[in-house]
C-alpha atoms as a PDB file:
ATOM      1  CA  UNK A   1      20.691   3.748  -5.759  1.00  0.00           C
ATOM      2  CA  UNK A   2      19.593   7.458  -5.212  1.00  0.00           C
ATOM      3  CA  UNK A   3      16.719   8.503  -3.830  1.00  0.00           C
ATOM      4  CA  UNK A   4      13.881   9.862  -5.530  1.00  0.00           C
ATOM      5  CA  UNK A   5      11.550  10.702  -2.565  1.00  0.00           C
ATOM      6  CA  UNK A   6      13.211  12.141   0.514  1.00  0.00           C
ATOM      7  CA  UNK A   7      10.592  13.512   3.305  1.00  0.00           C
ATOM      8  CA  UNK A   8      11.712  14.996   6.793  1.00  0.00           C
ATOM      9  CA  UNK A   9       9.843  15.450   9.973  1.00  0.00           C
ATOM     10  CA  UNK A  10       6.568  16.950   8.022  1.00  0.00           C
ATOM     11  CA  UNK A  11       4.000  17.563  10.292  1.00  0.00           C
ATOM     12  CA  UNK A  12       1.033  19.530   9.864  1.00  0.00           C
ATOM     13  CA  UNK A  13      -1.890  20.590  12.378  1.00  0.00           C
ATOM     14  CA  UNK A  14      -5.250  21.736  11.529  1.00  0.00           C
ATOM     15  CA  UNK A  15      -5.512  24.408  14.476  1.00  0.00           C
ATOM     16  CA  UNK A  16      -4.621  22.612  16.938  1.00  0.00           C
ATOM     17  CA  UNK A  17      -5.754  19.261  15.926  1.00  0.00           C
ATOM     18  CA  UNK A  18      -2.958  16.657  15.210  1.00  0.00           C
ATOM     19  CA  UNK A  19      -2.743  15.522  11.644  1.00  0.00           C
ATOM     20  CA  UNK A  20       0.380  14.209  11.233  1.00  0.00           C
ATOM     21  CA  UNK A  21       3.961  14.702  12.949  1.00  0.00           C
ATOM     22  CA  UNK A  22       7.625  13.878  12.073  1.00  0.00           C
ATOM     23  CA  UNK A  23       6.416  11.890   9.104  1.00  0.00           C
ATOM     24  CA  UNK A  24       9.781  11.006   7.588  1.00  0.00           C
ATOM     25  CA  UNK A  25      10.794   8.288   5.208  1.00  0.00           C
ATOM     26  CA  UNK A  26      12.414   8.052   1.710  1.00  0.00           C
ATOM     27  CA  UNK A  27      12.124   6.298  -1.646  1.00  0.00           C
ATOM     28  CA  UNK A  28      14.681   4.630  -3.822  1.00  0.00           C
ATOM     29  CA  UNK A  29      14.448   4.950  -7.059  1.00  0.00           C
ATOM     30  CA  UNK A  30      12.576   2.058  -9.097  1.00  0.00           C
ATOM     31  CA  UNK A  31      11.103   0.890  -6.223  1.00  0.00           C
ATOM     32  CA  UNK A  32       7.447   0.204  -5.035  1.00  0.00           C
ATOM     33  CA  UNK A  33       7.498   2.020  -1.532  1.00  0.00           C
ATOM     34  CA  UNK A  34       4.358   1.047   0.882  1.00  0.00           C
ATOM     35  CA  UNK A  35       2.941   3.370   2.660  1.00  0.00           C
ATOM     36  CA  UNK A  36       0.649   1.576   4.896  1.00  0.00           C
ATOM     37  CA  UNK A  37      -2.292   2.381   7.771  1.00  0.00           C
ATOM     38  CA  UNK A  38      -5.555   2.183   9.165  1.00  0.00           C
ATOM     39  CA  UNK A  39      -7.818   4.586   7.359  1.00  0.00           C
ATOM     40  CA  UNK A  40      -7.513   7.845   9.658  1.00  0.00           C
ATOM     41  CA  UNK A  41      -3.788   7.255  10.497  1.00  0.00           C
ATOM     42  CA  UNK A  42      -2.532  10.196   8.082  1.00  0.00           C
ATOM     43  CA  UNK A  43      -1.731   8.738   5.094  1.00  0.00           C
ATOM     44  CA  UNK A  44      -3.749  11.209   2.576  1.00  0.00           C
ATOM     45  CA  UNK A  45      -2.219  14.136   5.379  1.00  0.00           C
ATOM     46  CA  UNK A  46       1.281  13.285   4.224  1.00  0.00           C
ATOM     47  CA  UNK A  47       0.739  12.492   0.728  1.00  0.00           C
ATOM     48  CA  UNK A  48      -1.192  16.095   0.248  1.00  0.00           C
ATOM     49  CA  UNK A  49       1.264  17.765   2.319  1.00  0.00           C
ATOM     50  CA  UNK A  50       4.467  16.596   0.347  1.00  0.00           C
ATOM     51  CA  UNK A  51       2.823  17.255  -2.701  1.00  0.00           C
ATOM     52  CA  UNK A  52       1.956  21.093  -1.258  1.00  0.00           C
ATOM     53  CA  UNK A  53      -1.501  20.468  -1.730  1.00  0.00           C
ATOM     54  CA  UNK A  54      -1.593  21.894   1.320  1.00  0.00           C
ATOM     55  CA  UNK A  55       0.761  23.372   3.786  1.00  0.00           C
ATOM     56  CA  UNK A  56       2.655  21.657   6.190  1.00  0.00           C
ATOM     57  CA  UNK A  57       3.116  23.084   9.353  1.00  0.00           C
ATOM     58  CA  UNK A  58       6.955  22.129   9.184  1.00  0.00           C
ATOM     59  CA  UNK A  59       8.981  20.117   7.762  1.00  0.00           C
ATOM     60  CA  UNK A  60       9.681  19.373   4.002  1.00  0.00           C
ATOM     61  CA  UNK A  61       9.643  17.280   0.925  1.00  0.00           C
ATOM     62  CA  UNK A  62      12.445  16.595  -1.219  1.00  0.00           C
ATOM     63  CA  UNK A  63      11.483  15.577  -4.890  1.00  0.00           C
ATOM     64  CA  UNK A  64      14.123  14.367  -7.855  1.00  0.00           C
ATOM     65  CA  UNK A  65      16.554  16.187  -5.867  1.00  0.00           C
ATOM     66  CA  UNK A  66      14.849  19.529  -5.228  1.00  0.00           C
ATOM     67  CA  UNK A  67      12.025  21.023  -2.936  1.00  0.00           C
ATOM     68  CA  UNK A  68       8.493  20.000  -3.897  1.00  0.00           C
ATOM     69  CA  UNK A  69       7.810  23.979  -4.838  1.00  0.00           C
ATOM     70  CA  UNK A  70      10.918  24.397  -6.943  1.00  0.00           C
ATOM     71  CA  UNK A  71       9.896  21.984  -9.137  1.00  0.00           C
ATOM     72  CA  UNK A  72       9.972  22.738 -12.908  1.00  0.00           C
ATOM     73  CA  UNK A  73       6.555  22.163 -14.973  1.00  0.00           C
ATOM     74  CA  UNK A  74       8.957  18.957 -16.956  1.00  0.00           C
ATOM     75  CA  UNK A  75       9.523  17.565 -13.345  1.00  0.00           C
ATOM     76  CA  UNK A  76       6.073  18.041 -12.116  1.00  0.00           C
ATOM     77  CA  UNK A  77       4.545  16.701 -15.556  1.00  0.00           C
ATOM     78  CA  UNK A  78       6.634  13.305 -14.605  1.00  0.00           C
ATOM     79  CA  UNK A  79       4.789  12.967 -11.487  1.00  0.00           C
ATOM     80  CA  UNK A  80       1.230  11.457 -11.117  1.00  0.00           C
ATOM     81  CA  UNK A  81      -0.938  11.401  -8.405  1.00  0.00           C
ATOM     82  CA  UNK A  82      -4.058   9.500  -7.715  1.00  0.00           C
ATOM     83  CA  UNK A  83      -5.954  11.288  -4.713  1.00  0.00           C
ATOM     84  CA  UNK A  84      -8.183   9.364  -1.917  1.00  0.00           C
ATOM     85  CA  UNK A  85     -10.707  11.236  -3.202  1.00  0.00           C
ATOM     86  CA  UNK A  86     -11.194  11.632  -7.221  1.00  0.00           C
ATOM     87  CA  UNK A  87     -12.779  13.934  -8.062  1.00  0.00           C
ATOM     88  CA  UNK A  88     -13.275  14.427 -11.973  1.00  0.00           C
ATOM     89  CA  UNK A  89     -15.269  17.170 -14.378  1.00  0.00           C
ATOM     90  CA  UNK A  90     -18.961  15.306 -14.464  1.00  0.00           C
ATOM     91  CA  UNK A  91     -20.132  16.119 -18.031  1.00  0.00           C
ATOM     92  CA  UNK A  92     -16.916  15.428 -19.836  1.00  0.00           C
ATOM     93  CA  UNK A  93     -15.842  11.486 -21.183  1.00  0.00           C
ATOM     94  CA  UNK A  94     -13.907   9.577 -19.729  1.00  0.00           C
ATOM     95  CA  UNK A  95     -12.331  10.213 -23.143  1.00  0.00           C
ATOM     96  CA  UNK A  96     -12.093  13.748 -23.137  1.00  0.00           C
ATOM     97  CA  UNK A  97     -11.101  13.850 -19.703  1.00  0.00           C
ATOM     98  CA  UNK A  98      -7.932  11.799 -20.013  1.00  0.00           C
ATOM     99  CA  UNK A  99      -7.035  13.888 -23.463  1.00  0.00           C
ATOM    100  CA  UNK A 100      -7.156  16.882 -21.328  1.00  0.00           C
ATOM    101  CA  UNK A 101      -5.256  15.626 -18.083  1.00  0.00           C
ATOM    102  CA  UNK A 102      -2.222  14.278 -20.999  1.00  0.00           C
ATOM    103  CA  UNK A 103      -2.472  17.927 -22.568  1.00  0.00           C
ATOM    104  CA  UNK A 104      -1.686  19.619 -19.634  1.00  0.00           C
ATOM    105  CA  UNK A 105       1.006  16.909 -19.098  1.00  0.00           C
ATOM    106  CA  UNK A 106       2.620  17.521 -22.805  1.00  0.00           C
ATOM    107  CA  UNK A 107       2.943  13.914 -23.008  1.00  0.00           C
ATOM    108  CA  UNK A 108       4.531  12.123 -25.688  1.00  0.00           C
ATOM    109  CA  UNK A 109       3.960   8.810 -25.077  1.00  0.00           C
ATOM    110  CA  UNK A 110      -0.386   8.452 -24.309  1.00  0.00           C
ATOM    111  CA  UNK A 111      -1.238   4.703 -23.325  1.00  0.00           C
ATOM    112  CA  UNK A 112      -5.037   5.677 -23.048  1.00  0.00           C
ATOM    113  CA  UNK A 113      -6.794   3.251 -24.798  1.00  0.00           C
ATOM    114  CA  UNK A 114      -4.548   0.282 -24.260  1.00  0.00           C
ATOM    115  CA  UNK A 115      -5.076   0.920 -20.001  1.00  0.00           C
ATOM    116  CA  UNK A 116      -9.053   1.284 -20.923  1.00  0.00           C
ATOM    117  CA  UNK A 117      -9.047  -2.331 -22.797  1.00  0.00           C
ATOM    118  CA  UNK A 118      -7.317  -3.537 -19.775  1.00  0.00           C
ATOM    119  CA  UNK A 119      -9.529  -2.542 -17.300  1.00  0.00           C
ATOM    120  CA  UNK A 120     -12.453  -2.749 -19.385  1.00  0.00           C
ATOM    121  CA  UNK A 121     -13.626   0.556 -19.692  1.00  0.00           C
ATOM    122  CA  UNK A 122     -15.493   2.341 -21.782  1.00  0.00           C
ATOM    123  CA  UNK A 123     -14.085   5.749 -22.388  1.00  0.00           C
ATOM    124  CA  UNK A 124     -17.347   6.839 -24.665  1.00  0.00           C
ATOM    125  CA  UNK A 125     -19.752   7.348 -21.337  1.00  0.00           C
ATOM    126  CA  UNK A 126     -19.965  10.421 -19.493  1.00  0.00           C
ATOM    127  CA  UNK A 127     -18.333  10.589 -15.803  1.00  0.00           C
ATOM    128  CA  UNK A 128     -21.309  11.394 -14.187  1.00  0.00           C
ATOM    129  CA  UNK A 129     -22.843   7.810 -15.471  1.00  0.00           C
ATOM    130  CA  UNK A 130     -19.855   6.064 -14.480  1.00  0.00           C
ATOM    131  CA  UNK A 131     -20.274   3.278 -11.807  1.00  0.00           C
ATOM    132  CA  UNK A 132     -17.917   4.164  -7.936  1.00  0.00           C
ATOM    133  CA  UNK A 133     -15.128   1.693  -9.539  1.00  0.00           C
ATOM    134  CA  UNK A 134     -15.474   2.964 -13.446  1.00  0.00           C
ATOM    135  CA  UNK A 135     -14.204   6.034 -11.869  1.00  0.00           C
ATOM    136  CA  UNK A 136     -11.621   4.637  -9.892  1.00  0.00           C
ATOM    137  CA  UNK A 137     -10.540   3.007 -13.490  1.00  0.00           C
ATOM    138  CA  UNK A 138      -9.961   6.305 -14.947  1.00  0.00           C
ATOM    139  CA  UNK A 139      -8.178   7.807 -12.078  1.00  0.00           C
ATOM    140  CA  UNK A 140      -5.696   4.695 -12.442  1.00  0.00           C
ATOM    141  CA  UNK A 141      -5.346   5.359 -16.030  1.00  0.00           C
ATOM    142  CA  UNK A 142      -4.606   9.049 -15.545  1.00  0.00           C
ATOM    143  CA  UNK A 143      -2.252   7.769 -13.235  1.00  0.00           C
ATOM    144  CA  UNK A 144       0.004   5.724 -15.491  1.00  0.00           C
ATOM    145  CA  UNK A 145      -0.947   6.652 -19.054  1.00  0.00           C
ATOM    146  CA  UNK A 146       1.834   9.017 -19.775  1.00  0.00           C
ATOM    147  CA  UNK A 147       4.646   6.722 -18.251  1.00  0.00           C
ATOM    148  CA  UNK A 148       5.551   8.658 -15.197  1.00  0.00           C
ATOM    149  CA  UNK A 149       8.737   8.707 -13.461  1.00  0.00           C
ATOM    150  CA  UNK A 150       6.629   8.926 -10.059  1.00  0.00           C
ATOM    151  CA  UNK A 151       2.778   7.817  -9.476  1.00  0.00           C
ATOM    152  CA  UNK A 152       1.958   8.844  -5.971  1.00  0.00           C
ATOM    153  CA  UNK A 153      -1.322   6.655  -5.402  1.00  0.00           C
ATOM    154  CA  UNK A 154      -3.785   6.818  -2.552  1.00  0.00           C
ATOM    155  CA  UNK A 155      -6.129   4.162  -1.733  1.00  0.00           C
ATOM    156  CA  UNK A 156      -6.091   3.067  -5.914  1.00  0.00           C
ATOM    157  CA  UNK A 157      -7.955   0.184  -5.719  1.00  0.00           C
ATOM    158  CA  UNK A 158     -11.271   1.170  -3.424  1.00  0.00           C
ATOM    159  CA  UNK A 159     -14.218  -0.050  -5.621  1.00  0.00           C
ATOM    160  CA  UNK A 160     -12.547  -2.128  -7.622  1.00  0.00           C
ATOM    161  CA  UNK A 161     -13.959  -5.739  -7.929  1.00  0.00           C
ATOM    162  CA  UNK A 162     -10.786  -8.421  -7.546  1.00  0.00           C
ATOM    163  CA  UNK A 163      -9.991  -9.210 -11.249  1.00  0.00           C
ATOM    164  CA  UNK A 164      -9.343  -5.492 -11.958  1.00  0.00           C
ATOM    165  CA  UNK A 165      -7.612  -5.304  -8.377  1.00  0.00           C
ATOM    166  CA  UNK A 166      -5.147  -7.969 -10.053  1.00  0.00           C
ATOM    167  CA  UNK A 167      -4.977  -5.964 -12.886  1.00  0.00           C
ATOM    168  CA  UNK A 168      -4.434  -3.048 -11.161  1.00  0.00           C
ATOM    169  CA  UNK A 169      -1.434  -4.744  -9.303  1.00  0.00           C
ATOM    170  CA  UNK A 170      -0.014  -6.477 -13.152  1.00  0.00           C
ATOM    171  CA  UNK A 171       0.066  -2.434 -14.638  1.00  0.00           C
ATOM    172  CA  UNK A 172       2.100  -1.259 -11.494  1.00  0.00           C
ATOM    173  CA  UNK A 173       4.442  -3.727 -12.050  1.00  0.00           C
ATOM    174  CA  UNK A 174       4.592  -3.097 -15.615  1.00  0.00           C
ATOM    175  CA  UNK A 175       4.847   0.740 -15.172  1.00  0.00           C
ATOM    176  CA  UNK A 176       7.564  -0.279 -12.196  1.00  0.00           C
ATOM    177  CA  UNK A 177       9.840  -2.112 -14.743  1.00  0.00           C
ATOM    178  CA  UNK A 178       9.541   0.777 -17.404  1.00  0.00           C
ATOM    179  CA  UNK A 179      11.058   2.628 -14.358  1.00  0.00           C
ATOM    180  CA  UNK A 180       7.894   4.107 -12.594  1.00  0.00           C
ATOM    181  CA  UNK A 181       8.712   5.054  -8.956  1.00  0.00           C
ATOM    182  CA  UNK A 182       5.823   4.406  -6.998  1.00  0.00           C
ATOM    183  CA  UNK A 183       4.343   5.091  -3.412  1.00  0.00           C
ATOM    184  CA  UNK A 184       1.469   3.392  -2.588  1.00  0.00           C
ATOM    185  CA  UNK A 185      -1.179   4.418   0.256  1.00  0.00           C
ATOM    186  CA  UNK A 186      -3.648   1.473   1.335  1.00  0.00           C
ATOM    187  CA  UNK A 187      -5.028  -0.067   4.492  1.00  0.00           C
ATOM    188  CA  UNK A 188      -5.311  -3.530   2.320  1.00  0.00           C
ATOM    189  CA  UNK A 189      -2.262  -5.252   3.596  1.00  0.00           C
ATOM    190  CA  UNK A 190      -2.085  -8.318   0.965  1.00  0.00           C
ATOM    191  CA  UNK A 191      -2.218  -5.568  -1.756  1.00  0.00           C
ATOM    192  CA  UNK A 192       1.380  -3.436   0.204  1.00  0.00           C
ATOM    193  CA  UNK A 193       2.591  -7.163   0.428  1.00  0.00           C
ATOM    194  CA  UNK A 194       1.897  -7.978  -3.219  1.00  0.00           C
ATOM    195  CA  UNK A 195       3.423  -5.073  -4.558  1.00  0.00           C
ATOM    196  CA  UNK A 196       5.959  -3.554  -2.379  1.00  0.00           C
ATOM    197  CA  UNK A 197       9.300  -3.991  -1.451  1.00  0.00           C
ATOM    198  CA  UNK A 198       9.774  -1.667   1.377  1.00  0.00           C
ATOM    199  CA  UNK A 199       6.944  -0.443   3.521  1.00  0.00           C
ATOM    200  CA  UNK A 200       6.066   2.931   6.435  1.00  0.00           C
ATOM    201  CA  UNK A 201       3.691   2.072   8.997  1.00  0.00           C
ATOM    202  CA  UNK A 202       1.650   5.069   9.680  1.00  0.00           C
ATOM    203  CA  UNK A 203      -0.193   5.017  13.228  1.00  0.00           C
ATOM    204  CA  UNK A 204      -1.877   8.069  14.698  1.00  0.00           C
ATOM    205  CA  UNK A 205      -0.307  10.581  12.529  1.00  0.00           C
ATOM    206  CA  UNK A 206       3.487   9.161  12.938  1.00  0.00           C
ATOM    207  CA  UNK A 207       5.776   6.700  11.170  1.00  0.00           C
ATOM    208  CA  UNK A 208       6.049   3.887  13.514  1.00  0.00           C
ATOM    209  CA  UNK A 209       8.411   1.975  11.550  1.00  0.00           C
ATOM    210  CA  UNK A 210      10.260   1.967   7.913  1.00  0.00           C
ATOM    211  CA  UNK A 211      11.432  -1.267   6.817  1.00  0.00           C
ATOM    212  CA  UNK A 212      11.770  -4.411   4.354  1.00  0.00           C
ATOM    213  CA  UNK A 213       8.079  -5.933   3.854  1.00  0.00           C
ATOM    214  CA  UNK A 214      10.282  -9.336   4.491  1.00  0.00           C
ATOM    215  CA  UNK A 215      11.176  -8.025   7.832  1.00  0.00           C
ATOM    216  CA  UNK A 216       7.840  -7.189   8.320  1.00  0.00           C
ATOM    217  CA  UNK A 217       6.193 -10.493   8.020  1.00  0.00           C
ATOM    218  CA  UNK A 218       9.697 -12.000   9.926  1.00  0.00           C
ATOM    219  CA  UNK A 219       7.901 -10.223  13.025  1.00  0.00           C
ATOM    220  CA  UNK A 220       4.231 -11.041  12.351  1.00  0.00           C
ATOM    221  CA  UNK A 221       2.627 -12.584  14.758  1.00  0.00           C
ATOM    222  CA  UNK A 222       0.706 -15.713  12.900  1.00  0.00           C
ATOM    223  CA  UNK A 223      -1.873 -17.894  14.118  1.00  0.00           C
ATOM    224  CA  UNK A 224      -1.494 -21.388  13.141  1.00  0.00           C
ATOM    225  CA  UNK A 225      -4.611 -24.136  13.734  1.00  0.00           C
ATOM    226  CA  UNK A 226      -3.217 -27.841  13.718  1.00  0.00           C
ATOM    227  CA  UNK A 227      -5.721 -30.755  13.714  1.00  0.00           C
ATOM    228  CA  UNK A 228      -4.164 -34.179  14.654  1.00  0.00           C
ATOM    229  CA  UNK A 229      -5.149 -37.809  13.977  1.00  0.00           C
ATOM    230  CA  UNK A 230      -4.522 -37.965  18.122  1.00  0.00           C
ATOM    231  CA  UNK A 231      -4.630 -35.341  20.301  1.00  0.00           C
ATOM    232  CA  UNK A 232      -0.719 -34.524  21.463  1.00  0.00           C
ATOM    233  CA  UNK A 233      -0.272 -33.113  24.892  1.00  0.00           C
ATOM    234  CA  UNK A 234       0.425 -29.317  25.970  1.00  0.00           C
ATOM    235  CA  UNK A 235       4.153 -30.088  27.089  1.00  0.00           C
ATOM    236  CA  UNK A 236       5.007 -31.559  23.313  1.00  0.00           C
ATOM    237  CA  UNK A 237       5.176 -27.756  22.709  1.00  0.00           C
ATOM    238  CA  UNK A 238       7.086 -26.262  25.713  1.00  0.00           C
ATOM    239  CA  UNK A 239      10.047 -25.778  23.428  1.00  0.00           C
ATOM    240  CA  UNK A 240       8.616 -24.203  20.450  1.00  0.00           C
ATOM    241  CA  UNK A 241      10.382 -20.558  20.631  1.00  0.00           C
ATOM    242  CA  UNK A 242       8.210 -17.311  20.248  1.00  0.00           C
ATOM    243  CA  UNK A 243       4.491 -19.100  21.133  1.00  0.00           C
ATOM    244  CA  UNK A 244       1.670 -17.735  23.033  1.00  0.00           C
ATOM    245  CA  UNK A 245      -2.048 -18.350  22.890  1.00  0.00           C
ATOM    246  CA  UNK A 246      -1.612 -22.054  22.895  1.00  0.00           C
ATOM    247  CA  UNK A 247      -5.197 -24.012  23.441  1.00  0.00           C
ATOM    248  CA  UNK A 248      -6.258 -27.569  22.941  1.00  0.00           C
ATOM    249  CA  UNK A 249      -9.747 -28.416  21.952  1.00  0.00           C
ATOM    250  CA  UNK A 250     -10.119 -32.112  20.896  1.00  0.00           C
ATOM    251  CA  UNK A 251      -7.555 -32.836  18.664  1.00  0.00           C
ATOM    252  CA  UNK A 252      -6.833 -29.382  17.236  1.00  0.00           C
ATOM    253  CA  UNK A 253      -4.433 -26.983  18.961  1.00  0.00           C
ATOM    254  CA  UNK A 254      -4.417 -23.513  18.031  1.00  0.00           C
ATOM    255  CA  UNK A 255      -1.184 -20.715  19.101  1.00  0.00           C
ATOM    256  CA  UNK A 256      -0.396 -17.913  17.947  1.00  0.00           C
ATOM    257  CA  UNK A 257       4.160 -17.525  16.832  1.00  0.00           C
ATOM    258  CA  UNK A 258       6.184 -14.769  16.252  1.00  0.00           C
ATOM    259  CA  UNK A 259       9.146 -15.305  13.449  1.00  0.00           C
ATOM    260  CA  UNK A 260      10.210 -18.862  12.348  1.00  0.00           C
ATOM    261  CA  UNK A 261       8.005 -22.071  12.737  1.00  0.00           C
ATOM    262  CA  UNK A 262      10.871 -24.468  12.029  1.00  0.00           C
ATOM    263  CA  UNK A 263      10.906 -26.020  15.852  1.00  0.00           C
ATOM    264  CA  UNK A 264       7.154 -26.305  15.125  1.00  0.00           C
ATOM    265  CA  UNK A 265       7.309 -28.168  12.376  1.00  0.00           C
ATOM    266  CA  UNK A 266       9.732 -30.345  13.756  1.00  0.00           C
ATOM    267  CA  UNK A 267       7.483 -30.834  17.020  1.00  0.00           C
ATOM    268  CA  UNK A 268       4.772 -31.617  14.781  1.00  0.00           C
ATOM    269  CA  UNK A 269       6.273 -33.775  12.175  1.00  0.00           C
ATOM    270  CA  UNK A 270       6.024 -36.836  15.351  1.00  0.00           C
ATOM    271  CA  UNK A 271       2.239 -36.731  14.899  1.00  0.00           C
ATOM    272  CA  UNK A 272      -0.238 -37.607  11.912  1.00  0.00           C
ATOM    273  CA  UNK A 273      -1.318 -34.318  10.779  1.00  0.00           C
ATOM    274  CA  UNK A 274      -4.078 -34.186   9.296  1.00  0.00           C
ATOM    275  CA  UNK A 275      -4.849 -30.152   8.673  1.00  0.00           C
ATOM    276  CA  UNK A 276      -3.019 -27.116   9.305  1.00  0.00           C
ATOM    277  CA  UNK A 277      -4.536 -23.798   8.488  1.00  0.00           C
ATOM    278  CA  UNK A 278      -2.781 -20.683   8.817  1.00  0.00           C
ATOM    279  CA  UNK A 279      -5.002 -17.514   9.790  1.00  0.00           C
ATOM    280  CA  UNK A 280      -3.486 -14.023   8.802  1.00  0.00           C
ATOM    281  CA  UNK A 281      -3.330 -11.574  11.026  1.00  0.00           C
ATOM    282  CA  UNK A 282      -5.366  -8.178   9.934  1.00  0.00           C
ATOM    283  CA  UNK A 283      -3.463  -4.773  10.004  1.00  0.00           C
ATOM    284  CA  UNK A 284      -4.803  -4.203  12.666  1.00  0.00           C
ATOM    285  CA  UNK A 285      -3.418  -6.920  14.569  1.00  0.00           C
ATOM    286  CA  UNK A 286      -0.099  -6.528  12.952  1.00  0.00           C
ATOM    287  CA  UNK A 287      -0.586  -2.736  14.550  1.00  0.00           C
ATOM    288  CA  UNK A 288      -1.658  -4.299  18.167  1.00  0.00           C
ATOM    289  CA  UNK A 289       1.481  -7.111  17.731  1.00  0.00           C
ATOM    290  CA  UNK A 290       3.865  -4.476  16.769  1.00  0.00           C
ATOM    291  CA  UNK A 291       3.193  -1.524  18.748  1.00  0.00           C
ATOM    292  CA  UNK A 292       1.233  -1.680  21.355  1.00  0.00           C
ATOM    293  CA  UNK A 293       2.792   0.024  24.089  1.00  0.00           C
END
């Protein structure tokens, strides 16, 4: 499997503010590659600097096998890319527009009105009438309606309600199994787990770790709250591995596990059970669990 997005050590500085630095990771291709962050950690910095968008400070972007500026306009017009921040021309349709983004494109193949349906949009209104998540809709369907080879996607889903957000996640895999590459930017960490197989942490302008979203929730840090029929004793779970935070109020214990719960569940298979909630951690946490030095 080759890959299809290579990027080493860019950094870029805005003066002599920080906005990102080392950023390296790489994308196979046909995959769904996470790229994954607070909002302010330097995701849109990386994404805009590896497109050229603007200029790194060092560092570089390799892109099917050649530097992002070497590009030819067949390569580029195989690559889409949803910005943070989309901004489209206000008096045009939401028709028109998309005719004009796949013109510049010299698309074959236009899946327009079939993406619209889907999303339920209607492509007749102007922009500037168009609701926060109508436009998100149409940056999504400029992002996949000319079948890419690469949709580079930043923060796709803000203002979508959470039957389009499902939709949203059914036409990525779609577009992935036609052979879209993509690399998706979000804070939303169900939506990186939903969709991804591989993820980058991004914390305070760095990569803090590349690896397999099933590593990544191996090493989560989970809080687990277990109500009993009668309340067991603190020493029935001195040999559960990898627990911390362990309190007992009534009947219900709550502790907080890193990795496997099999010795739990074997600890509390001797008791009547009568719930057990799990409580995700946020990113946030995942951050603090992770990397907190």
């Amino acid at each position: 499997m080759s890959n299809i997005v290579q990027v080493s050590n860019l950094t870029k500085y805005y003066g002599k503010k920080l906005g990102i630095e080392n950023v390296t990771f790489f994308m196979n291709e046909g995959e769904v590659y996470g790229l994954m962050g607070p909002n302010g950690a330097g995701k849109t910095t990386s994404l805009r600097a590896m497109l050229n968008l603007i200029l790194p400070t060092s560092g570089e972007a390799i892109i099917f096998g050649k530097h992002f500026k070497e590009l030819n306009k067949a390569e580029l017009s195989q690559i889409s890319y949803l910005p943070g921040e989309f901004e489209m021309y206000q008096n045009l349709t939401g028709e028109q527009y998309l005719n004009y983004i796949s013109s510049l494109r010299s698309a074959t193949v236009n899946n327009t009105n079939i993406l619209a349906e889907r999303l339920d949009l209607n492509l007749n209104s102007k922009i500037k009438t168009l609701s926060k998540g109508n436009k998100q809709k149409i940056g999504i369907i400029q992002a996949f309606m000319n079948n890419p080879k690469l949709a580079i996607l930043d923060e796709p889903t803000s203002g979508l309600d959470p039957l389009k957000q499902q939709e949203f996640q059914n036409i990525v895999q779609e577009q992935n199994n036609l052979g879209c590459s993509v690399l998706l930017s979000s804070h939303i960490l169900g939506e990186i787990e939903d969709l991804c197989e591989r993820v980058g942490i991004i914390k305070n302008g760095n990569i803090v770790a590349s690896e397999q979203i099933s590593d990544l929730k191996n090493k989560t840090i989970k809080k687990y709250e277990i109500t009993f029929e009668n309340a067991p004793k603190i020493s029935d779970f001195k040999n559960v591995e990898n627990i911390s935070k362990l309190e007992l109020q009534g009947n219900t214990i709550t502790l907080n596990i890193k990795g496997t719960i099999d010795i739990l569940l074997k600890v509390i298979s001797k008791f009547t059970v009568l719930n057990l909630r799990i409580i995700e951690p946020s990113l946030e946490e995942i951050f603090l669990t992770f990397y907190k030095e």
